[in-house]
N, C-alpha and C. Protein backbone atom coordinates (compact mmCIF):
# COMPACT_ATOMS: atom_id res chain seq x y z
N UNK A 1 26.83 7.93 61.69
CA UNK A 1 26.91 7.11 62.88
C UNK A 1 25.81 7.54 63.84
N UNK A 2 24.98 6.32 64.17
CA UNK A 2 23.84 7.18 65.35
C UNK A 2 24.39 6.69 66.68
N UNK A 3 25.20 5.50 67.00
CA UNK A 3 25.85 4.90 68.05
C UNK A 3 26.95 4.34 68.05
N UNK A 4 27.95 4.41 69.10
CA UNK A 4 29.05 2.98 68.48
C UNK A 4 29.68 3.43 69.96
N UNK A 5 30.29 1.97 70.24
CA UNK A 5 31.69 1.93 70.93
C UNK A 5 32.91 1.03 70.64
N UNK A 6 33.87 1.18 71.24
CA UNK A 6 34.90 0.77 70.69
C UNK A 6 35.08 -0.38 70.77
N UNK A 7 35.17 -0.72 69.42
CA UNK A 7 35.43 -2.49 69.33
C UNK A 7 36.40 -3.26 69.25
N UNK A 8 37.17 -4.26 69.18
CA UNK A 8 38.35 -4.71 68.60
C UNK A 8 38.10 -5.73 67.62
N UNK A 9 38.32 -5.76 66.05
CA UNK A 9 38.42 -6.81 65.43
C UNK A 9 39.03 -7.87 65.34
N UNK A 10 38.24 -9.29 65.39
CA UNK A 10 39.07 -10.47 66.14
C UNK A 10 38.97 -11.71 65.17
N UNK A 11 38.47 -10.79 63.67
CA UNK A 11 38.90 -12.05 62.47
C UNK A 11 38.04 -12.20 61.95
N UNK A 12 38.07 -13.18 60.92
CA UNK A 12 36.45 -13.23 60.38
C UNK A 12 35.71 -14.26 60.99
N UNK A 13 34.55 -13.82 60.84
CA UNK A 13 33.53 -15.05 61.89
C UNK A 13 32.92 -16.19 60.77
N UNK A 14 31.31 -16.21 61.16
CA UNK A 14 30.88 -17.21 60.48
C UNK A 14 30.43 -16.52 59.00
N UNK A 15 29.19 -17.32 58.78
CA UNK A 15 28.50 -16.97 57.93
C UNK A 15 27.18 -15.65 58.43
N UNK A 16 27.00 -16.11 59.59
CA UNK A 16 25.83 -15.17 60.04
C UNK A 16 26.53 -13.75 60.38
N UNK A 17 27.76 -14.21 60.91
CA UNK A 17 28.58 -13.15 60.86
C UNK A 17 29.45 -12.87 60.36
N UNK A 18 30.02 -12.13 59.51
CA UNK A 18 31.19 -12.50 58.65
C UNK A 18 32.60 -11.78 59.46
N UNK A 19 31.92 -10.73 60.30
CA UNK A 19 33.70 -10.04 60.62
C UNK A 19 32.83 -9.85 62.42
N UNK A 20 33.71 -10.44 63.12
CA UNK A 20 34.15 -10.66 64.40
C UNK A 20 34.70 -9.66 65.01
N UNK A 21 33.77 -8.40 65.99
CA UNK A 21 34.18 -7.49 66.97
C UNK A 21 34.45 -8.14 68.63
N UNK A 22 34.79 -7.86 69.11
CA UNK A 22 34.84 -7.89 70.88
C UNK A 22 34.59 -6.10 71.33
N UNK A 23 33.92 -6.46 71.82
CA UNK A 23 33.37 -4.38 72.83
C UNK A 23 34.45 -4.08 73.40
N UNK A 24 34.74 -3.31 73.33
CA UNK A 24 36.14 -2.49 74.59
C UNK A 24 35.23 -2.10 76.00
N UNK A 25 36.01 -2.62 76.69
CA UNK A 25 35.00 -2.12 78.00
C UNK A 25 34.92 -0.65 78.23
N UNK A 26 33.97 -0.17 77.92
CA UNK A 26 33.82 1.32 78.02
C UNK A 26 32.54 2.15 78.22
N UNK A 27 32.35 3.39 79.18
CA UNK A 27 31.17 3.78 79.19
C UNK A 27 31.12 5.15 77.96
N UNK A 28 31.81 4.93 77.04
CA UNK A 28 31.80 6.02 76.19
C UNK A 28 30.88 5.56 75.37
N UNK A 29 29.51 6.14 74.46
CA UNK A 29 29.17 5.79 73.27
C UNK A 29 29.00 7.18 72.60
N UNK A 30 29.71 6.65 71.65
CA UNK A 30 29.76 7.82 70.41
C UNK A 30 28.72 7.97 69.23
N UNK A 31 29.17 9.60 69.15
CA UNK A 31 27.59 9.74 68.55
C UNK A 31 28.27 10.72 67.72
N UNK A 32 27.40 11.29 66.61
CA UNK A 32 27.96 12.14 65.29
C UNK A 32 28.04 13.60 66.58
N UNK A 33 29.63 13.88 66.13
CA UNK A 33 29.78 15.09 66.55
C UNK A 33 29.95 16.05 66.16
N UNK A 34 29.47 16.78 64.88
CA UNK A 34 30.28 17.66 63.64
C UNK A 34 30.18 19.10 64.47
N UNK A 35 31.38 19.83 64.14
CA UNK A 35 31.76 20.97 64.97
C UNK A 35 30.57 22.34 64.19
N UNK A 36 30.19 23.75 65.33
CA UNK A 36 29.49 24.47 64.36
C UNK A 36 30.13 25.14 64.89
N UNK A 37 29.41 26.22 64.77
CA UNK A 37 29.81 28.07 64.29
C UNK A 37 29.82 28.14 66.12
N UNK A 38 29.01 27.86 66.44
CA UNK A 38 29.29 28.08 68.22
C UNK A 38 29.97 26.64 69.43
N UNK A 39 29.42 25.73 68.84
CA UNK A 39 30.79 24.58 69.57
C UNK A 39 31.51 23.62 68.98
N UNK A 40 32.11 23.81 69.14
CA UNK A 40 33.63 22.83 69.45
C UNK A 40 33.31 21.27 68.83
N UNK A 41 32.70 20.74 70.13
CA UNK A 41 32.48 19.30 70.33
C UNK A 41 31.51 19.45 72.14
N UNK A 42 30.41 18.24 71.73
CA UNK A 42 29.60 18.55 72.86
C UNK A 42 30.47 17.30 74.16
N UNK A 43 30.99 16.90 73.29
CA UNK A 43 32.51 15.99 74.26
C UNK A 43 34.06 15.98 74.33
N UNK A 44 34.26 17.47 74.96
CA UNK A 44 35.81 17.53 75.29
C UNK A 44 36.67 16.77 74.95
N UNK A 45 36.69 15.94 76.24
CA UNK A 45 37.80 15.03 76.49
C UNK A 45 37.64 13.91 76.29
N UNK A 46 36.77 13.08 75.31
CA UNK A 46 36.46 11.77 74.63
C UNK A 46 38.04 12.24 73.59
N UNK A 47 38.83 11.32 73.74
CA UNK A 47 39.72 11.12 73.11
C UNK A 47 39.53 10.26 71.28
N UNK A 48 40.34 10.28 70.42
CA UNK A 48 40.25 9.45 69.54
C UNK A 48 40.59 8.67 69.54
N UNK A 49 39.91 7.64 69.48
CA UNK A 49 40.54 6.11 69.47
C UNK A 49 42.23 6.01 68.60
N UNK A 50 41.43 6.44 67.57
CA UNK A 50 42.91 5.84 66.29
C UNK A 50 44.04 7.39 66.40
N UNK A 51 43.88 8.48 66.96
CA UNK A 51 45.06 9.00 67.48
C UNK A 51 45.68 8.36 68.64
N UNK A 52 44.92 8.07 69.43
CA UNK A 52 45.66 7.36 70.69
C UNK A 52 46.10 6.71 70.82
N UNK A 53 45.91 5.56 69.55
CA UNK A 53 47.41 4.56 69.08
C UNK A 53 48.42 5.20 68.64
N UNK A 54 48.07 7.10 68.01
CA UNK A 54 49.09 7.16 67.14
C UNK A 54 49.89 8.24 67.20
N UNK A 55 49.48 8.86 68.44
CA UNK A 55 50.17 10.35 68.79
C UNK A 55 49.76 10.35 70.19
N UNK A 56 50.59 11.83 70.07
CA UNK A 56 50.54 12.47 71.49
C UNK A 56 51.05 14.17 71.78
N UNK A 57 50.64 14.61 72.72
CA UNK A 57 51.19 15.89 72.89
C UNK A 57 51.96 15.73 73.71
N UNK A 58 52.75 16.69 74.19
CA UNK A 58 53.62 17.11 74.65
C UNK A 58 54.28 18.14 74.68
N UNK A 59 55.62 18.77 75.34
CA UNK A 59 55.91 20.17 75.06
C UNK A 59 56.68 19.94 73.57
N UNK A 60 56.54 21.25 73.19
CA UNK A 60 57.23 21.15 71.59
C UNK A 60 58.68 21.67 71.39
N UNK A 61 59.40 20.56 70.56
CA UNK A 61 60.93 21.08 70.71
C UNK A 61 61.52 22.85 69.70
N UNK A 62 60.11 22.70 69.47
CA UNK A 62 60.26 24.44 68.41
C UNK A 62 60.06 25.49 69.29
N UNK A 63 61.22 25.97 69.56
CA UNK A 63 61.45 27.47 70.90
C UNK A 63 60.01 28.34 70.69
N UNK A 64 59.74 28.43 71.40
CA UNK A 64 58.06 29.29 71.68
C UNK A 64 56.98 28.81 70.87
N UNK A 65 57.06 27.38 70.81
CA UNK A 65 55.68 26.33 70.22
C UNK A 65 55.06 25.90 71.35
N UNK A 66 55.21 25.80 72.56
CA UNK A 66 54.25 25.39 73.48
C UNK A 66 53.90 24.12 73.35
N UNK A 67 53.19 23.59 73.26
CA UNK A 67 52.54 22.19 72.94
C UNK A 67 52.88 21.69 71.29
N UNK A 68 53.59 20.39 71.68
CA UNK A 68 53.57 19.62 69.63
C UNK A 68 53.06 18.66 69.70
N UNK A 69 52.89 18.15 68.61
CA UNK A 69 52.17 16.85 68.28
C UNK A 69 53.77 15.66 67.94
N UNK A 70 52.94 14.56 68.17
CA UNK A 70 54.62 13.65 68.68
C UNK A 70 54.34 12.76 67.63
N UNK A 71 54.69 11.56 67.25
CA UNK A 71 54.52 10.25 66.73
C UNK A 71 54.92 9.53 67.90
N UNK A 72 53.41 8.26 68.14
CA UNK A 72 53.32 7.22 68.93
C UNK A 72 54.33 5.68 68.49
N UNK A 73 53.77 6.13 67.25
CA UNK A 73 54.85 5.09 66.35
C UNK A 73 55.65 5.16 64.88
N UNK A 74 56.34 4.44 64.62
CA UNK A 74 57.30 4.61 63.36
C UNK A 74 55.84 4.81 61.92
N UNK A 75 55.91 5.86 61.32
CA UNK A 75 54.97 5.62 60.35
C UNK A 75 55.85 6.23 59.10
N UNK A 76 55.66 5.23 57.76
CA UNK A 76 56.31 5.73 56.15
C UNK A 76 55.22 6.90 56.27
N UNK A 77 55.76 7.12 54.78
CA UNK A 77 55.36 8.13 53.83
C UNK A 77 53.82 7.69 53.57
N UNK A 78 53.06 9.05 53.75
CA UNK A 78 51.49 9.18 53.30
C UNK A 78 50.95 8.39 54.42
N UNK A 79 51.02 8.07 55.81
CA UNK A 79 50.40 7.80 56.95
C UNK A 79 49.12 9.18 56.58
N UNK A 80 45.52 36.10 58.22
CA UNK A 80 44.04 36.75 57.50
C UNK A 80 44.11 38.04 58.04
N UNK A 81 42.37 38.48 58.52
CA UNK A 81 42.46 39.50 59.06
C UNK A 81 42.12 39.31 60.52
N UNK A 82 42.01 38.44 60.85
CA UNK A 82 41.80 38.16 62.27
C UNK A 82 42.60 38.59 63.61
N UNK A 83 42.59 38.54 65.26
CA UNK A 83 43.30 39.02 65.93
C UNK A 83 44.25 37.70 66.33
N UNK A 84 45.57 37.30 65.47
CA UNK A 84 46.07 36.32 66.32
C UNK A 84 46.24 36.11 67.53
N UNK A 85 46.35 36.87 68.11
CA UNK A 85 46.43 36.37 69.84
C UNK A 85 45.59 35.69 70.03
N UNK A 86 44.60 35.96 69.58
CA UNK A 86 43.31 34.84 69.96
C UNK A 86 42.77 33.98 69.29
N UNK A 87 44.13 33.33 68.00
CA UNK A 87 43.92 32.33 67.50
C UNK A 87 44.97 31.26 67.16
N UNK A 88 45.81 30.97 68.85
CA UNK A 88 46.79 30.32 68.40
C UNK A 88 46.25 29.22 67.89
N UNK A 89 45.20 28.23 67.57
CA UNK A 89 45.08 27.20 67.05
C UNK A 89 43.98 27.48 65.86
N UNK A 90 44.60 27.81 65.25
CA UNK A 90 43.57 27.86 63.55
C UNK A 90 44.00 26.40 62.98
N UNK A 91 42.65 25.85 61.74
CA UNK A 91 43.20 25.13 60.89
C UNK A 91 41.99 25.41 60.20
N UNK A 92 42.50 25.64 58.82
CA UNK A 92 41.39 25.51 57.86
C UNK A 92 41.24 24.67 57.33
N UNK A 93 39.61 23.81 57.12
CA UNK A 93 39.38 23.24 56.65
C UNK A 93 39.49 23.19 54.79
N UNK A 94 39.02 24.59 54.26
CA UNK A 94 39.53 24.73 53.33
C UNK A 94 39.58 26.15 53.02
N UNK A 95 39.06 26.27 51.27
CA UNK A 95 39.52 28.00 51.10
C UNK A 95 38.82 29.18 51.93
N UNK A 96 37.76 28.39 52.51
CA UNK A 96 36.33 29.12 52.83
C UNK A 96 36.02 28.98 54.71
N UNK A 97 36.52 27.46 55.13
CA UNK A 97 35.96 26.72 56.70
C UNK A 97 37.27 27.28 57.11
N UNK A 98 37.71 27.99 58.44
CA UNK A 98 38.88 28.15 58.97
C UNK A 98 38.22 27.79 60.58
N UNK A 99 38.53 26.55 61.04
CA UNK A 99 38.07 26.14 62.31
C UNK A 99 39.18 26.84 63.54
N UNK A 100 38.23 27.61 64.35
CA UNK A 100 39.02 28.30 65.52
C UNK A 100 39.59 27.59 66.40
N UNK A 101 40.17 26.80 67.39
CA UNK A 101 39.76 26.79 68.38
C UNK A 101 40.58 27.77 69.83
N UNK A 102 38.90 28.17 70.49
CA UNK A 102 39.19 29.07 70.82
C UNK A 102 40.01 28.52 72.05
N UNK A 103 41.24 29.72 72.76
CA UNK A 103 41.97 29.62 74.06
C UNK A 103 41.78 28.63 74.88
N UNK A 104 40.65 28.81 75.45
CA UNK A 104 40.30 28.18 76.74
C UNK A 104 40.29 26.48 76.51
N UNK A 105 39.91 26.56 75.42
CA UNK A 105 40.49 24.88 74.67
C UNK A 105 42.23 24.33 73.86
N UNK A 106 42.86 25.32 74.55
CA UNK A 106 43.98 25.21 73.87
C UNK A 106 44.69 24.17 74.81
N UNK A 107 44.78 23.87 75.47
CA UNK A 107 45.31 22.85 75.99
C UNK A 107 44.48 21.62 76.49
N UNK A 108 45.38 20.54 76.85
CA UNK A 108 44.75 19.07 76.64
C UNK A 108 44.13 18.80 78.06
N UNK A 109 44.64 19.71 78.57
CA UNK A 109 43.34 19.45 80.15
C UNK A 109 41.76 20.18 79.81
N UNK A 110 41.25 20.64 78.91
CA UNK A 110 40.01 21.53 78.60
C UNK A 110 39.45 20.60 77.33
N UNK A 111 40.34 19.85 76.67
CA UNK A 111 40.29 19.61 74.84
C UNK A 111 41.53 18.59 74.54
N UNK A 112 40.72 17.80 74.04
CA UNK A 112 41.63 16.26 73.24
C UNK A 112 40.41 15.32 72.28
N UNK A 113 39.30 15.95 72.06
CA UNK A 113 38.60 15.39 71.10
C UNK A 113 39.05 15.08 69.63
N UNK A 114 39.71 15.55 69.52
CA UNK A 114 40.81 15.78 68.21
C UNK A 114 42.67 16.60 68.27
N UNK A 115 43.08 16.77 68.14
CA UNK A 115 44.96 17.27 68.16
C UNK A 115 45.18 17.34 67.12
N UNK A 116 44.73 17.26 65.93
CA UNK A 116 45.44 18.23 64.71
C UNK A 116 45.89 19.65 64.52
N UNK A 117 45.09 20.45 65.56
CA UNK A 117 45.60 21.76 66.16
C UNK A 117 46.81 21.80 66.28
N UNK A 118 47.38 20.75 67.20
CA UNK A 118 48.58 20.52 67.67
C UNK A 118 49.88 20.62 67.35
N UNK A 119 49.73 20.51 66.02
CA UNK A 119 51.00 20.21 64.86
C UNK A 119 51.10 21.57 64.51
N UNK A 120 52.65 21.82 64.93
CA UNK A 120 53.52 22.89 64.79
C UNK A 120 53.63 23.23 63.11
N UNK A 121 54.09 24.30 62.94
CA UNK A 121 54.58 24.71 61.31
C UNK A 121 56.19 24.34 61.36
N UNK A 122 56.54 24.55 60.66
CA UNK A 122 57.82 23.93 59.83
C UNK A 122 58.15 24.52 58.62
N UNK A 123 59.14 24.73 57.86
CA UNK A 123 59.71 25.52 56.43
C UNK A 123 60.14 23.94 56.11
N UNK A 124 60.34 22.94 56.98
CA UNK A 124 60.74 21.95 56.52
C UNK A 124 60.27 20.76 56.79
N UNK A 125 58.52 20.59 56.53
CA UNK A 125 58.02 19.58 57.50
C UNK A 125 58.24 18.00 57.13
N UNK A 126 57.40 17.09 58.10
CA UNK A 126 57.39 15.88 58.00
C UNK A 126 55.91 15.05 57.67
N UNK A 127 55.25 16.51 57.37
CA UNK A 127 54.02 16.07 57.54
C UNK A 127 53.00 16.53 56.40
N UNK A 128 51.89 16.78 56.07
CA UNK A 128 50.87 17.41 55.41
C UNK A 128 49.75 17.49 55.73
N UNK A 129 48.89 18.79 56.00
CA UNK A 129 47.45 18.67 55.97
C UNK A 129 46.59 17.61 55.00
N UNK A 130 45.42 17.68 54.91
CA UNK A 130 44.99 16.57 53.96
C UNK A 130 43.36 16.55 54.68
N UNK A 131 42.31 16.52 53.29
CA UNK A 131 41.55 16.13 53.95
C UNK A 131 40.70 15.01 54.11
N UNK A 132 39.97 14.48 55.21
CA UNK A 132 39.32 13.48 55.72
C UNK A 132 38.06 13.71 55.51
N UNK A 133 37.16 13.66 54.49
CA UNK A 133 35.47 13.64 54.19
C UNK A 133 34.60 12.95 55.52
N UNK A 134 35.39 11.68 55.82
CA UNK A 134 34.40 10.62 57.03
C UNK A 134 34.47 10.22 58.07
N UNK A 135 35.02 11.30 58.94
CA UNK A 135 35.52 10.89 59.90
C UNK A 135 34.41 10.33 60.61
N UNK A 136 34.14 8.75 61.19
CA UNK A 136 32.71 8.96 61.97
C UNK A 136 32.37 8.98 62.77
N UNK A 137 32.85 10.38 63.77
CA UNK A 137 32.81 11.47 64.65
C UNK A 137 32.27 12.55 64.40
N UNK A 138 33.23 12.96 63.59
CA UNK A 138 33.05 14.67 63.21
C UNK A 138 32.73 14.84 61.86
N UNK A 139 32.45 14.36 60.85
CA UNK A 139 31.91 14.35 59.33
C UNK A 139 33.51 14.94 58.51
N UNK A 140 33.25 15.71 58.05
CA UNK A 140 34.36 16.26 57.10
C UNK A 140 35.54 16.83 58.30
N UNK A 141 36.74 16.82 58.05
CA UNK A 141 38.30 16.86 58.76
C UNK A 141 39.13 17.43 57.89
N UNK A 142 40.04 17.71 58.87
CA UNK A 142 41.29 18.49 58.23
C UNK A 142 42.41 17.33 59.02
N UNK A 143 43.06 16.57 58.21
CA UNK A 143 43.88 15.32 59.06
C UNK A 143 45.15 15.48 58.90
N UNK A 144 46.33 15.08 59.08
CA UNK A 144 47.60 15.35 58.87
C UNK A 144 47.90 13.49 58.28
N UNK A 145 49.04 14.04 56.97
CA UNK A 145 49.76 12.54 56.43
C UNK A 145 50.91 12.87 56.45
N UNK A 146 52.15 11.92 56.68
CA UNK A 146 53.33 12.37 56.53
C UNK A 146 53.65 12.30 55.16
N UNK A 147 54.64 13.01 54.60
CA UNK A 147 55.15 12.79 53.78
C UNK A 147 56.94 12.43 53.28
N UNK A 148 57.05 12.00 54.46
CA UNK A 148 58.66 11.34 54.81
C UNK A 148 58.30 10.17 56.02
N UNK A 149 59.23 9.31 55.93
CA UNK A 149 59.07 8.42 57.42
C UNK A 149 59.25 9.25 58.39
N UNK A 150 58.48 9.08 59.20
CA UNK A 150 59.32 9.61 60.40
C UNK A 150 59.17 8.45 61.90
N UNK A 151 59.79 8.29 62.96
CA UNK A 151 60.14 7.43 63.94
C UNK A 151 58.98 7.47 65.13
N UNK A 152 58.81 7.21 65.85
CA UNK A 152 58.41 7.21 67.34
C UNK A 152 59.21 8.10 67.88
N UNK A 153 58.19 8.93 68.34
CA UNK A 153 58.84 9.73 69.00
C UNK A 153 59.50 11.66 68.83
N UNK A 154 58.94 11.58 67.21
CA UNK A 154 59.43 12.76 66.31
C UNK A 154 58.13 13.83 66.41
N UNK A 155 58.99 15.00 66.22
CA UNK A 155 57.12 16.01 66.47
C UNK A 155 57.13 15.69 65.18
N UNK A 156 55.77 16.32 64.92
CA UNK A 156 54.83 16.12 63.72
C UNK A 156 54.68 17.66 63.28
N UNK A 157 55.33 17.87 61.82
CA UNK A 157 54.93 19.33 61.90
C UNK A 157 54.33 19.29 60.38
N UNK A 158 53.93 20.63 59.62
CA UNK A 158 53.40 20.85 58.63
C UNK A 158 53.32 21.93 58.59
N UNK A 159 53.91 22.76 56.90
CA UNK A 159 54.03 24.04 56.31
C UNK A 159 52.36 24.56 56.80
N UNK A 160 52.45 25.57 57.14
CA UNK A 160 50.76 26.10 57.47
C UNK A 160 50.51 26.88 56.28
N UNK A 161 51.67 27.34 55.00
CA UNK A 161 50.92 27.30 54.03
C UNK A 161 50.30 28.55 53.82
N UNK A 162 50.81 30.20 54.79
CA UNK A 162 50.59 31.30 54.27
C UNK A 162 51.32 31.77 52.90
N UNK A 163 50.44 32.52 52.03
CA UNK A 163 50.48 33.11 50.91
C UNK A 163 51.83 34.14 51.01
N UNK A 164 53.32 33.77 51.01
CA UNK A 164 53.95 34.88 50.92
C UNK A 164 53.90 35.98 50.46
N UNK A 165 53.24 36.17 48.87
CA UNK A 165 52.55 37.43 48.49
C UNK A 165 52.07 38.35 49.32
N UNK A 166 51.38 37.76 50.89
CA UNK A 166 50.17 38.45 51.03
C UNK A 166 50.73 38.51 52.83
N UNK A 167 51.50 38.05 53.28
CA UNK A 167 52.23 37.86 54.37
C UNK A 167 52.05 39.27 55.15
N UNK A 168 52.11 40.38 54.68
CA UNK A 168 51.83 41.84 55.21
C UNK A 168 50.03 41.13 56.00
N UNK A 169 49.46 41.35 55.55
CA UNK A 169 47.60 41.08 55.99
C UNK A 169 47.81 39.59 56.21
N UNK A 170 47.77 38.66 55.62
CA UNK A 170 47.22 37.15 56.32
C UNK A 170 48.48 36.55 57.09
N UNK A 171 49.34 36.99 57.38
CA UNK A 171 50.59 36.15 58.43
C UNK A 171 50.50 36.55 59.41
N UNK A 172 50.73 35.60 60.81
CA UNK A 172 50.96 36.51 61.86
C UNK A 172 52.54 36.74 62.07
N UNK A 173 53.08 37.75 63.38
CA UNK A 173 53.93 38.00 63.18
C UNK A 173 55.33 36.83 63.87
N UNK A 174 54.75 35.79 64.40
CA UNK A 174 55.35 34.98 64.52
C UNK A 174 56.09 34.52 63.77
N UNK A 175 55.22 34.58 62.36
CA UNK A 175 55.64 33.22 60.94
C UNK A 175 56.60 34.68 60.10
N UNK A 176 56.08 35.42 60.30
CA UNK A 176 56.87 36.66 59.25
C UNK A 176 58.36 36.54 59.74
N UNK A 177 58.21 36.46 61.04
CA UNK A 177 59.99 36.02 61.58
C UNK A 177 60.92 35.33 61.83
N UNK A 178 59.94 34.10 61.79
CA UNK A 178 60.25 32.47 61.64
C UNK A 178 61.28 32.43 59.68
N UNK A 179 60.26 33.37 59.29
CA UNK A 179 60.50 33.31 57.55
C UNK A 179 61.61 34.17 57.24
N UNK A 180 61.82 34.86 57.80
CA UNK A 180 63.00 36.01 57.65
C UNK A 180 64.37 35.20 58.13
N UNK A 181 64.40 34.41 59.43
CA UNK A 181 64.94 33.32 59.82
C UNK A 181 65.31 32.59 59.13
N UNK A 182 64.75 31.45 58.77
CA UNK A 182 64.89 30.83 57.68
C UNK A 182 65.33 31.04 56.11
N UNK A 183 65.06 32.36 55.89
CA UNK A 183 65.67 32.64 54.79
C UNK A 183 67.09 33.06 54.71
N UNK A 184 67.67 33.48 55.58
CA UNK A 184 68.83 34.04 56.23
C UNK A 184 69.60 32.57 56.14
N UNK A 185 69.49 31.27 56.66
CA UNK A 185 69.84 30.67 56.76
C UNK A 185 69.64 29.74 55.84
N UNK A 186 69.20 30.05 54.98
CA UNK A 186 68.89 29.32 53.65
C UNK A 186 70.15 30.08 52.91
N UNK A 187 70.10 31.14 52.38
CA UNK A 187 71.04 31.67 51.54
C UNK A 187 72.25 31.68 51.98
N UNK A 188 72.74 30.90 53.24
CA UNK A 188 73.90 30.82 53.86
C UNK A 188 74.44 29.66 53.49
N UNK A 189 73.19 28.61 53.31
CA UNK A 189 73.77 27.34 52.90
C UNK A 189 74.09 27.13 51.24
N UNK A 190 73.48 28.16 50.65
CA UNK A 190 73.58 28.27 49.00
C UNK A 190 74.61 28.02 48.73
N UNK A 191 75.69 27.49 47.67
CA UNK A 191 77.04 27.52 47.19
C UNK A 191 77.37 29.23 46.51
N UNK A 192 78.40 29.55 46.36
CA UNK A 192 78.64 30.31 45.74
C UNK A 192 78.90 30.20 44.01
């Protein structure tokens, strides 16, 4: 993408034109933003169009989650060694890309160029990482799909998918207790 703003599609046109935009009135024009090793995004608070139909933050109903990611609307199915303190918002892109973002962007008054950060963990989610090759913003993504319906209005969460094997070195100690939790209450519900 070398330019664009937001359009609305309004059908198919003629022949000279075959598919029919209208401009969104806007002084935003977007431009390729792919994240590096030292920023972020060179535009904060340019929101995403197609999250902003489709989510939202808010406080999170998971006791000491801080901020969750919500559903805007009803969507089916398929819609380390580091210092955690200073990485409540990791997501890896894959085995190798683990995108930071750092503190001072942790909340939506600093940062809303993207909210996949946003989405809480779960032992029992509604959701899945997944990745996005084209986004045409940011090039390659780490996106979330559900994998159950879920409603308007539901947080959005997803297994984050640490290596229990290895839970001593790559977990923080949040999830080690979240998991001890959960297991406790798993083997409670077992039959005898």
């Amino acid at each position: 993408m070398m330019d664009a703003q937001l359009a609305i599609y309004c059908g198919i046109g003629d022949k000279a034109n075959p598919h029919s935009y209208s401009k969104v009135k806007s002084r935003i024009h977007y431009k390729k933003d792919v994240s590096s090793r030292d920023v972020i995004s060179t535009q904060l608070m340019w929101t995403d169009p197609y999250e902003e139909k489709r989510v939202y933050v808010k406080e999170s109903l998971i006791l000491d989650a801080n901020e969750g990611l919500f559903a805007s609307i009803d969507a089916g199915k398929n819609v380390d060694s580091r210092d955690w303190k200073y990485n409540d918002n990791t997501i890896s892109l894959d085995q190798e890309i683990v995108i930071d973002v750092p503190a001072e962007f942790s909340s939506t008054t600093s940062y809303k160029a993207s909210l996949g950060h946003k989405a809480n963990h779960s032992f029992t989610p509604n959701c899945k990482y997944d990745r996005f090759d084209n986004h045409p913003r940011f090039g390659r993504i780490k996106c979330i799909r559900t994998i159950q319906p879920v409603r308007a209005g539901d947080e959005l969460t997803v297994a984050y998918g640490y290596d229990h094997n290895k839970l001593e070195t790559d977990a923080p100690e949040w999830y080690k207790e979240k998991l001890k939790q959960f297991q406790k209450l798993f083997r409670r519900m077992q039959p005898f």
